[in-house]
Protein backbone atom coordinates (compact mmCIF):
# COMPACT_ATOMS: atom_id res chain seq x y z
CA UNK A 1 23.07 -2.77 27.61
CA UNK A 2 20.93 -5.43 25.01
CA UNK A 3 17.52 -5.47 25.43
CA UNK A 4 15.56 -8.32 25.17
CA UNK A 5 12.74 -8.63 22.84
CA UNK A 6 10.46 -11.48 21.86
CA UNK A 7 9.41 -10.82 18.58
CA UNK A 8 10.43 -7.58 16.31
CA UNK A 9 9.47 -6.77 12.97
CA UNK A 10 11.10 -5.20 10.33
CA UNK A 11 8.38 -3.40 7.58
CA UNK A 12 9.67 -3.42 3.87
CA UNK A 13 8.27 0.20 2.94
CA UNK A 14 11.00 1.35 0.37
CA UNK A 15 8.78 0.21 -2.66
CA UNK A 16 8.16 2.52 -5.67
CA UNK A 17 4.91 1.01 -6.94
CA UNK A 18 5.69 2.15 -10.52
CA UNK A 19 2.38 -0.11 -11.53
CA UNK A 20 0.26 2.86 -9.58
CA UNK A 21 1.50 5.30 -12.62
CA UNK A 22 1.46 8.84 -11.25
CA UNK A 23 0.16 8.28 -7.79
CA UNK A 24 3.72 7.46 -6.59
CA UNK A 25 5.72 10.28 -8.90
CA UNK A 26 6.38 12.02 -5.07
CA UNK A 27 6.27 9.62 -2.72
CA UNK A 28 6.58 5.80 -1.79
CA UNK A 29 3.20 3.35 -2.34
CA UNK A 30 3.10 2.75 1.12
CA UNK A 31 2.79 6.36 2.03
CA UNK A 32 -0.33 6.60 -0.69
CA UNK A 33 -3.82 7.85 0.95
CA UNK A 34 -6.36 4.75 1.15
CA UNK A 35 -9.94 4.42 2.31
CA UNK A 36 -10.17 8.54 2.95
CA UNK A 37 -8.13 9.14 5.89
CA UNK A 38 -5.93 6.51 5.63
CA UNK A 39 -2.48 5.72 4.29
CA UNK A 40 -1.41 1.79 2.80
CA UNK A 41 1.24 1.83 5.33
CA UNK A 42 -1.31 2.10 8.30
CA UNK A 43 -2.60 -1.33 7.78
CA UNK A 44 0.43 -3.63 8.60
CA UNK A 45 1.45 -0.85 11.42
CA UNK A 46 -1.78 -1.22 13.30
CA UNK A 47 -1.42 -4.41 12.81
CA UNK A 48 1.58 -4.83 14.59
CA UNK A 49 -0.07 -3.07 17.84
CA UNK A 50 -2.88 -5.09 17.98
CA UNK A 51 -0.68 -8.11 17.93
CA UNK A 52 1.42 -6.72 20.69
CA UNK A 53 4.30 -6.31 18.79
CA UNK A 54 5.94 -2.72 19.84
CA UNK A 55 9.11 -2.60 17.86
CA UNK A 56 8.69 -1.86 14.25
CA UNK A 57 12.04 -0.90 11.76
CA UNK A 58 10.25 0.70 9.06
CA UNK A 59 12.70 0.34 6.02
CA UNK A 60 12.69 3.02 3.59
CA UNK A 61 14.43 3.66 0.25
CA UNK A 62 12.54 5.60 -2.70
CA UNK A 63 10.62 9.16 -1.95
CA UNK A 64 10.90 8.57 1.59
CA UNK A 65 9.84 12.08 3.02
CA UNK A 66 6.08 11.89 2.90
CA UNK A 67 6.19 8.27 4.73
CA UNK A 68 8.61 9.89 6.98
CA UNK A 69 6.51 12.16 8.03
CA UNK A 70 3.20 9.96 8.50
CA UNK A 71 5.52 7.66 10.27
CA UNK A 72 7.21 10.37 12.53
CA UNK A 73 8.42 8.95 16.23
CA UNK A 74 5.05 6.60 16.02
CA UNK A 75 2.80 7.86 17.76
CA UNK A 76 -0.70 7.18 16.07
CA UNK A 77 -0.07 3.69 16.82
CA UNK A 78 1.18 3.69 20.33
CA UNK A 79 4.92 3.03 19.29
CA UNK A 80 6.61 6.09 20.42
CA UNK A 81 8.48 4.09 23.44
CA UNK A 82 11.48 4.62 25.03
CA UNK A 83 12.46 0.97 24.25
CA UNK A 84 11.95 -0.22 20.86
CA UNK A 85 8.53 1.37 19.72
CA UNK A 86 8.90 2.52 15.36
CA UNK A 87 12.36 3.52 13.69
CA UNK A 88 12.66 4.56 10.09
CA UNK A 89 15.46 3.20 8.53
CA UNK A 90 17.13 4.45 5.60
CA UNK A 91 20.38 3.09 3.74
CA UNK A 92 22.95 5.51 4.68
CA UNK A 93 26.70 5.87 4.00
CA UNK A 94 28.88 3.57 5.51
CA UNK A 95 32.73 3.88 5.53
CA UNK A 96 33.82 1.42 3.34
CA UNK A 97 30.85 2.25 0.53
CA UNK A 98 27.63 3.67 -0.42
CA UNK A 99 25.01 0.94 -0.58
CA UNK A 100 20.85 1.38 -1.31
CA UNK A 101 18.81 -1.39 -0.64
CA UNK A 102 19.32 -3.84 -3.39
CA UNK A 103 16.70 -6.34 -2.78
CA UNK A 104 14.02 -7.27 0.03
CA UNK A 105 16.70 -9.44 2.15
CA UNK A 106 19.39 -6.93 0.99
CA UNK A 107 17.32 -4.43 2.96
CA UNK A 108 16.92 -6.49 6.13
CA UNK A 109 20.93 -7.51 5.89
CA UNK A 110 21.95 -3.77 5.82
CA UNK A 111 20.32 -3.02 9.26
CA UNK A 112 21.73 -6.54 11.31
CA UNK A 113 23.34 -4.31 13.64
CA UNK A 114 19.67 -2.67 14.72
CA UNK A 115 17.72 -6.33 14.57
CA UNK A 116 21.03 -7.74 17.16
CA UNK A 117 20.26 -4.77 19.22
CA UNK A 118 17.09 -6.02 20.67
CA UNK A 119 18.25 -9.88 20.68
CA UNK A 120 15.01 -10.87 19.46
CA UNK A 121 14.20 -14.78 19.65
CA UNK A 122 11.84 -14.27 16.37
CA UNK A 123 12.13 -11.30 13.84
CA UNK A 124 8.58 -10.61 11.69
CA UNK A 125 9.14 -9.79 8.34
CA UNK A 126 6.44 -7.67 6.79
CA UNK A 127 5.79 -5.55 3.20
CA UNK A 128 4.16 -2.15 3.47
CA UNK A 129 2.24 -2.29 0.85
CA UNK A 130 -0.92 -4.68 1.30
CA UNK A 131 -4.07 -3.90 2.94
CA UNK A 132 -5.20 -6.52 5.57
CA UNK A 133 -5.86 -7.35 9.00
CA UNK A 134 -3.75 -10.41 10.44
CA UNK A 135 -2.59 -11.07 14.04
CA UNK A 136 0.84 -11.85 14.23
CA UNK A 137 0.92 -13.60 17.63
CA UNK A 138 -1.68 -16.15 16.11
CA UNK A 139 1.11 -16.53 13.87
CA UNK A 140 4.28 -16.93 15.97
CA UNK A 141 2.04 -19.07 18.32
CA UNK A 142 2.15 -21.61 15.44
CA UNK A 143 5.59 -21.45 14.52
CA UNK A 144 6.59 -22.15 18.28
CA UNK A 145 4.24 -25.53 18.16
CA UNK A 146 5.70 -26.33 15.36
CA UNK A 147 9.13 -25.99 16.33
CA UNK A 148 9.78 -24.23 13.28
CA UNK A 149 12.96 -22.60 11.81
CA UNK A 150 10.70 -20.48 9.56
CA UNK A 151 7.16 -19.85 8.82
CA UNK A 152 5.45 -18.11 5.74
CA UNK A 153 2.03 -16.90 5.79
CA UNK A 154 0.18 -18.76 2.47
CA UNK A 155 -3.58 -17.86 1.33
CA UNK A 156 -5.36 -20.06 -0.55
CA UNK A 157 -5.87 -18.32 -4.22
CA UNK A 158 -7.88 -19.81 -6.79
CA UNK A 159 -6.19 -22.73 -8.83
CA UNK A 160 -6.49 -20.98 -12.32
CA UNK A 161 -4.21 -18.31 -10.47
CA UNK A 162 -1.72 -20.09 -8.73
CA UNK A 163 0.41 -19.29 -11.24
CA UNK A 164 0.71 -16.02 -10.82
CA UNK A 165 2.35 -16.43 -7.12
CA UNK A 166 4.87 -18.17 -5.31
CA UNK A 167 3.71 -21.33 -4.72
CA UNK A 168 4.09 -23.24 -1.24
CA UNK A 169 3.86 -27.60 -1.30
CA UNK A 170 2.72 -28.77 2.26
CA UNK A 171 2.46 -31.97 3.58
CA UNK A 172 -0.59 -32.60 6.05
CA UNK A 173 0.65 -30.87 9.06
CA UNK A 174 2.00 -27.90 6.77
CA UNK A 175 5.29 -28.39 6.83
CA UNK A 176 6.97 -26.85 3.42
CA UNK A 177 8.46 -29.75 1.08
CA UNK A 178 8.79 -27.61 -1.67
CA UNK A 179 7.97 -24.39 -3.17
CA UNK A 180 7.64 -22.90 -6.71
CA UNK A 181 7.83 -19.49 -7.98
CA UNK A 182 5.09 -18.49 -10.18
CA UNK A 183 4.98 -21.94 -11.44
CA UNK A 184 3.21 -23.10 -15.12
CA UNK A 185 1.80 -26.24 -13.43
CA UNK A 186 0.49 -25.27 -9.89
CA UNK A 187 0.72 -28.83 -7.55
CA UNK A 188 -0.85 -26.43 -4.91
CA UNK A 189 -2.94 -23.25 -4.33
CA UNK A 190 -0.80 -21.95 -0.99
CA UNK A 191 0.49 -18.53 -1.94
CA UNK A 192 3.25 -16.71 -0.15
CA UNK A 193 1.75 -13.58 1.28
CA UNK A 194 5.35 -12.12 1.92
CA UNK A 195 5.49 -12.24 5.15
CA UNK A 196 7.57 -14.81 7.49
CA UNK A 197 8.54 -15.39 10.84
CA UNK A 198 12.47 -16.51 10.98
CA UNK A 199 14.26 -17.88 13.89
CA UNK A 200 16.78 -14.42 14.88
CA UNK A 201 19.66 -17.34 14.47
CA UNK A 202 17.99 -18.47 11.42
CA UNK A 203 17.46 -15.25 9.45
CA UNK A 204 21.22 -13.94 10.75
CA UNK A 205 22.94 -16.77 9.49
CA UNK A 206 21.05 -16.80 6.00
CA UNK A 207 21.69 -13.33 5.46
CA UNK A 208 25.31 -13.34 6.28
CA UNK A 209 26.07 -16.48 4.35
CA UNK A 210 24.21 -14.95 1.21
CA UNK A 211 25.74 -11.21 1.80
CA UNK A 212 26.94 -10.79 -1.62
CA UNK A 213 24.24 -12.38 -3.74
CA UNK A 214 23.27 -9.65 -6.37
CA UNK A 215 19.52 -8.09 -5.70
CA UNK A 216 19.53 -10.75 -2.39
CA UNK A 217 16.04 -11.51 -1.94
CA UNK A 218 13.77 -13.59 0.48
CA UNK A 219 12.23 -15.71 -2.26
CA UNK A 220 15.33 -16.42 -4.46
CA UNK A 221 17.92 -16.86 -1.88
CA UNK A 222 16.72 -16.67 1.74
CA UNK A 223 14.05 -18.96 1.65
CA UNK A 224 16.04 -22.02 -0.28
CA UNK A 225 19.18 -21.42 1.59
CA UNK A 226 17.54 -22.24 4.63
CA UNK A 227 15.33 -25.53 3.14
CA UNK A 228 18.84 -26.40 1.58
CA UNK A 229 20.61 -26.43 4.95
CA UNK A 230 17.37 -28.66 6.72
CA UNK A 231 15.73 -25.51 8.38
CA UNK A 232 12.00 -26.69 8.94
CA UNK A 233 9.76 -24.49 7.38
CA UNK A 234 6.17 -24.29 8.19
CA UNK A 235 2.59 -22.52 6.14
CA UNK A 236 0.70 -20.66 8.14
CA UNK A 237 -2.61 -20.44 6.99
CA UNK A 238 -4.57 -17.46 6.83
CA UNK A 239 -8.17 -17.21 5.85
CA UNK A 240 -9.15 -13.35 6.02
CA UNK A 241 -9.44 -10.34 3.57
CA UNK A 242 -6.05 -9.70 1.80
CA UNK A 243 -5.54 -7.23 -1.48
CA UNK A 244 -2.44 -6.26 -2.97
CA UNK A 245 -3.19 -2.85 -3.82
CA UNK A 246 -0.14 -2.76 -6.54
CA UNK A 247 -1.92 -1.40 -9.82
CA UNK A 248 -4.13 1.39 -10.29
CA UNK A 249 -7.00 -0.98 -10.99
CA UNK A 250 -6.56 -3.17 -7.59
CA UNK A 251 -6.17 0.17 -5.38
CA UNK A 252 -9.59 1.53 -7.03
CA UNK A 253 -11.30 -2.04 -6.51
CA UNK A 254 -9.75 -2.06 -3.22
CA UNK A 255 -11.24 1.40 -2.48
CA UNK A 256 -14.45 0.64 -3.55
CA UNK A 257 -15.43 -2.50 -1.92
CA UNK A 258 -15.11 -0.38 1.38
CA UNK A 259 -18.23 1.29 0.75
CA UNK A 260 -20.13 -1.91 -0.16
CA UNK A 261 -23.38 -2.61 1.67
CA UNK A 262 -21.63 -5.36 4.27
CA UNK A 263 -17.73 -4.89 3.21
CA UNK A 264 -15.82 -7.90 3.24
CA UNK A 265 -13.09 -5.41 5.19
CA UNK A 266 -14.67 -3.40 8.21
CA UNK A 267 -12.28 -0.10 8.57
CA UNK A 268 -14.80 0.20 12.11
CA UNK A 269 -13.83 -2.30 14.31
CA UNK A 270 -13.92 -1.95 17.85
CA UNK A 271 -11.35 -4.90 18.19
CA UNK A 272 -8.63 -4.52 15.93
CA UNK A 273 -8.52 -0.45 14.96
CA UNK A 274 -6.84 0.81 11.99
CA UNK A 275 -4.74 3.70 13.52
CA UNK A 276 -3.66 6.77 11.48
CA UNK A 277 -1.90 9.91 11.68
CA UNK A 278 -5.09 12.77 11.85
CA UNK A 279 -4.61 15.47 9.37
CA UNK A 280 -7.72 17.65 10.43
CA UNK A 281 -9.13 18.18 13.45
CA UNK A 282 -12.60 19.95 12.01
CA UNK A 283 -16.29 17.65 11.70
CA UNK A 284 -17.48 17.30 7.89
CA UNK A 285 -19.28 19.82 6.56
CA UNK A 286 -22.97 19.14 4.32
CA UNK A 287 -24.69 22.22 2.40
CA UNK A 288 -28.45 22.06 2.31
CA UNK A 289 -28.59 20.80 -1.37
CA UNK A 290 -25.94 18.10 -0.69
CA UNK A 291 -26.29 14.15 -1.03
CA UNK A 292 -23.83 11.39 0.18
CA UNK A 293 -24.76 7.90 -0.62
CA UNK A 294 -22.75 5.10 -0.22
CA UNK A 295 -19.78 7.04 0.89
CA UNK A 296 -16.62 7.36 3.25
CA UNK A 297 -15.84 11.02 3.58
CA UNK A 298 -12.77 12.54 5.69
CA UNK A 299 -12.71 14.84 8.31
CA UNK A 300 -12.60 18.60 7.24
CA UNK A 301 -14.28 17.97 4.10
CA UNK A 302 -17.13 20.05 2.90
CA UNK A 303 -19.90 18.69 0.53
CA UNK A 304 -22.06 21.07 -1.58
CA UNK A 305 -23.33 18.96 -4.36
CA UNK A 306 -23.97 14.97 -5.02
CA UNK A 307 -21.21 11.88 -3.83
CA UNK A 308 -21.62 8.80 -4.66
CA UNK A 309 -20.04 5.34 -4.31
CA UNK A 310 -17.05 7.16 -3.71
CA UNK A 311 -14.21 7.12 -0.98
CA UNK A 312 -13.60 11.06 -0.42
CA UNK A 313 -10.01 11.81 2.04
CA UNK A 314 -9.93 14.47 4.26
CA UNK A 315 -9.82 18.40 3.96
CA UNK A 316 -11.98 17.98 0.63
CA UNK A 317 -14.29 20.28 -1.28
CA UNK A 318 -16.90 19.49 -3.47
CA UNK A 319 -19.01 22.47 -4.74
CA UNK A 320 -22.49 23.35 -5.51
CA UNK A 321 -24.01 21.17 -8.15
CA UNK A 322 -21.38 19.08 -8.57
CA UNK A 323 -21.40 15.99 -8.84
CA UNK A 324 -19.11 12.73 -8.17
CA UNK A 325 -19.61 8.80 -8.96
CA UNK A 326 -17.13 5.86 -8.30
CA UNK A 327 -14.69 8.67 -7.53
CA UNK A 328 -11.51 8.48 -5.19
CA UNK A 329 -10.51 12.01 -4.18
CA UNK A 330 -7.52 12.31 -2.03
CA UNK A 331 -7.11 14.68 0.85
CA UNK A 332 -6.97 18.72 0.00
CA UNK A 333 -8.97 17.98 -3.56
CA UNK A 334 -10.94 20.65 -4.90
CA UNK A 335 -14.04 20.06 -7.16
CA UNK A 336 -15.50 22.87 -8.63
CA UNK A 337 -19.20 23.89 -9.03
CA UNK A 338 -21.21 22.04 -11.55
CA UNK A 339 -18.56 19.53 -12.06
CA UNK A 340 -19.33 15.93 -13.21
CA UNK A 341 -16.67 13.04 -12.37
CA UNK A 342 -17.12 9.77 -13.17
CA UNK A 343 -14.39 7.05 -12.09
CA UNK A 344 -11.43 9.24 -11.12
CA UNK A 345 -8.89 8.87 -8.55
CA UNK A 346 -7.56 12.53 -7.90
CA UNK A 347 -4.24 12.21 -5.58
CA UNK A 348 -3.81 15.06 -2.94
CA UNK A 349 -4.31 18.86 -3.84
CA UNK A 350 -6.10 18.11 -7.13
CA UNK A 351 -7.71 21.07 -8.45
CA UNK A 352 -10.83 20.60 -10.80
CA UNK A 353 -12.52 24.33 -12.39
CA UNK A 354 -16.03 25.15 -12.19
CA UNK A 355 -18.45 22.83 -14.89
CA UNK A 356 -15.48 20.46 -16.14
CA UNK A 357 -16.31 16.40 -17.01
CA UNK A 358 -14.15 14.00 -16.07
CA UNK A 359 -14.42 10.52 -17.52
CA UNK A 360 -17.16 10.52 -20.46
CA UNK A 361 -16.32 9.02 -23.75
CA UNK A 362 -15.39 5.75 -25.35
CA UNK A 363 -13.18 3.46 -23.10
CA UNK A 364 -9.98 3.85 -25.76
CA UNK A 365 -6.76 2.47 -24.19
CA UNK A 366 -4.23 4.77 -23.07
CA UNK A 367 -1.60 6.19 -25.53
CA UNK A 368 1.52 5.64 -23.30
CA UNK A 369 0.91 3.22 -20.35
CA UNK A 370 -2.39 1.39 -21.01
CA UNK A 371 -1.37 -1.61 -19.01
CA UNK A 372 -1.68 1.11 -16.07
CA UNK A 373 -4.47 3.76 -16.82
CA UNK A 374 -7.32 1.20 -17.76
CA UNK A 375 -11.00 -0.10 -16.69
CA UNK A 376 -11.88 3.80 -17.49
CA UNK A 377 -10.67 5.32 -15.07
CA UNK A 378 -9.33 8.73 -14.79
CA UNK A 379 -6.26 9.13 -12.97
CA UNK A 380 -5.19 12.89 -11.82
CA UNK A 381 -1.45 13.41 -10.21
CA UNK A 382 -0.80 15.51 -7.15
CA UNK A 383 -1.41 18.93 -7.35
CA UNK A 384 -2.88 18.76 -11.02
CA UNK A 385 -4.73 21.76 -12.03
CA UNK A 386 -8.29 21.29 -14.44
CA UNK A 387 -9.12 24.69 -15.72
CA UNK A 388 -12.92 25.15 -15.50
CA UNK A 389 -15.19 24.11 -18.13
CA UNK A 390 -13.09 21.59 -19.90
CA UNK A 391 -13.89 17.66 -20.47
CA UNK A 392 -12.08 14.76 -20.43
CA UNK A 393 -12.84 10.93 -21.39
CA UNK A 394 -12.05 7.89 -20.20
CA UNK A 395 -8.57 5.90 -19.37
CA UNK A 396 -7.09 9.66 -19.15
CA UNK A 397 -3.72 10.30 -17.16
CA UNK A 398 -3.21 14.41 -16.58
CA UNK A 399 -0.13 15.58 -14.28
CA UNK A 400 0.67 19.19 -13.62
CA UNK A 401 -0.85 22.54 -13.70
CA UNK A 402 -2.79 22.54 -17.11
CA UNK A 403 -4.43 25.91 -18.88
CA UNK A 404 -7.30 25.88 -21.55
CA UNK A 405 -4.96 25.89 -24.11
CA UNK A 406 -3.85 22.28 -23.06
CA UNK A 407 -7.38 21.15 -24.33
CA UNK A 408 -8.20 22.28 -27.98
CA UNK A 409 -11.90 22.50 -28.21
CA UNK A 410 -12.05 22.54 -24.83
CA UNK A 411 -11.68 18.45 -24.55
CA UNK A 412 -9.27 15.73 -24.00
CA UNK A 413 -10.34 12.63 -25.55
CA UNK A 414 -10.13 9.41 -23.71
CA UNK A 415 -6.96 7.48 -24.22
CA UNK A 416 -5.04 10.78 -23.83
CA UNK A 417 -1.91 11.26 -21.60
CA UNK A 418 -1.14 15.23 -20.78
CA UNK A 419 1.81 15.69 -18.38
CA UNK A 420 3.32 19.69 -17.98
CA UNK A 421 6.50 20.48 -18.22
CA UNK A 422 8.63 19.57 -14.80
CA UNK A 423 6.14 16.96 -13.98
CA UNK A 424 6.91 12.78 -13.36
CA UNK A 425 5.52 10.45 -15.49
């Protein structure tokens, strides 16, 4: 028996975010903790619910198990249903041969068979990997007036950096004459947000006529295929907060305008909810001598010295007389006693010894990847050990369980990468 859905949408998670350096050695960027309790992925998925759309194919590809798990049968976000509701959806081995996910549209072609199972009359296409609040039935309303083929959500960016994007060319009712990737010479500021509404007939008949393009994508192939064969496509404009969390530098921005006086993006909503998957079910914890200004701070965690301006996850300790600035620290991070950090983003299980100093120097640029580790930040990978007493400068990148004898003088100047043995770069 079919069953007949409106609208689905099918959730490009598979990414690898390489431009987030060591925060995604173990696991997918949408699966990466954001704004304390949160994960990236949480954003578009609560978005979904709040614009009544219940059936969500969550496509993954690289270090899928932590996502899997956050994702699980759905239930955070009120899509564990017996009809449609959230599936995970992994390339898997077929008879004839063993594909992965070569591209975005690649991705969406290799899982036809569980879009044509629903018989949707509109299939969302979404990334996992941007943090926003959008409703999608605002959206698909205006494709339907339009009797469009296809619409693309478009935000107006700044002129001087239309070039960075792909470009969309409207006439006055938004109708797409032409489009440009990344073009030298913007003729318009519309940027593609990545995310389109297709016709079901539409999208099916573009995928299967492009099957065996190489790396098949939406914006190379999917998109002009359909222009080229007179499918009106429409611009949907949205007007609300957007970031693309993609480098280190954009996730730490994106962290720390949370905490601003009146955020441009309220996490507390009554309206639309960001949903997550709870990891602790215990209140915070404050010692007498403890300050928290300007801070969001997880469930479980217990604070014995000084945060501020910093997003702390959940399960976190910081000890007595510590004390943390323009910090991100993910959830299960340990800070010892006496401990001064200064701009670091420490990814889950971080442990940091008693009286070390993290980010105090120069600002030198990084040794290996200084287009990632910048803006002075210091960037800690999961489970990294800090033995006590040691300090470390600016635009640092450690990974793995490190000893004293990993800092000569007891120091690690700024600019410095130090990842142990066993341990991704």
């Amino acid at each position: 028996m079919t069953v007949k859905k409106e609208m689905i949408a099918m959730l490009l998670a598979g990414g690898q975010g390489s431009r987030l350096g060591v925060l995604t050695s173990n696991m997918a960027k949408p699966a990466v903790s954001f704004g304390g309790k949160y994960r990236i992925i949480d954003f578009p998925l609560s978005n979904c619910i709040n614009s009544g759309v219940d059936t969500v194919g969550v496509l993954t590809q690289y270090m899928p198990l932590r996502l899997n798990t956050h994702v699980g049968i759905g239930i955070p976000w009120d899509l564990d249903k017996n009809v449609g509701g959230v599936s995970v959806l992994s390339p898997y081995e077929q008879m004839r041969h063993t594909e992965w996910y070569t591209g975005t549209a690649n991705a969406i072609y290799q899982n036809l068979a569980y879009m044509e199972s629903f018989n949707p009359d509109y299939v969302l296409i979404l990334s996992g990997d941007h943090i926003y609040k959008m409703d999608y039935e605002a959206m698909l309303d205006f494709h339907k007036e339009n009797s469009a083929d296809v619409t693309i959500a478009v935000m107006p960016v700044p002129m001087d950096e239309a070039s960075r994007f792909g470009i969309m060319i409207t006439d006055e009712n938004k109708k797409i004459v032409d489009f440009e990737e990344k073009p030298a010479h913007p003729r318009s500021n519309l940027a593609s947000m990545g995310i389109y509404i297709f016709n079901w007939k539409t999208l099916k008949n573009a995928l299967v006529s492009n099957k065996d393009q190489p790396h098949l994508d939406f914006g190379k192939h999917i998109i002009p295929y359909c222009r080229d064969n007179g499918s009106p496509l429409y611009a949907y404009e949205f007007n609300g907060y957007w970031k693309d969390v993609g480098t280190l530098t954009s996730y730490w921005e994106a962290n720390m305008e949370l905490i601003d006086i009146v955020p441009e993006f309220n996490l507390y909503e009554e309206y639309w909810k960001i949903y997550t998957k709870s990891t602790s079910n215990v209140p915070q914890y404050f010692g007498t001598e403890s300050t928290a200004e300007r801070t969001i701070i997880g469930e479980g965690t217990e604070v014995y010295g000084k945060v501020y301006n910093s997003v702390i996850g959940c399960d976190v300790t910081i000890g007595k007389g510590a004390e943390v600035r323009d910090s991100i620290l993910m959830n299960g991070t340990r800070v010892g006693e006496g401990c001064r950090l200064t701009k670091v983003i420490a990814a889950e299980n971080v442990t940091i010894g008693d009286g070390a100093v993290l980010g105090e120097g120069y600002d030198i640029p990084n040794d290996t990847r200084p287009d990632i580790y910048r803006e002075g930040i210091v960037t800690l990978g999961e489970e990294t050990v800090i033995p006590a007493g040691v300090s470390i400068g600016k635009n640092v990148m450690i990974s793995g369980v490190t000893t004293a004898e990993d800092y000569p003088g007891s120091r690690l100047e700024s600019g410095k990468t130090l990842v142990k043995e066993g341990d991704a770069e």
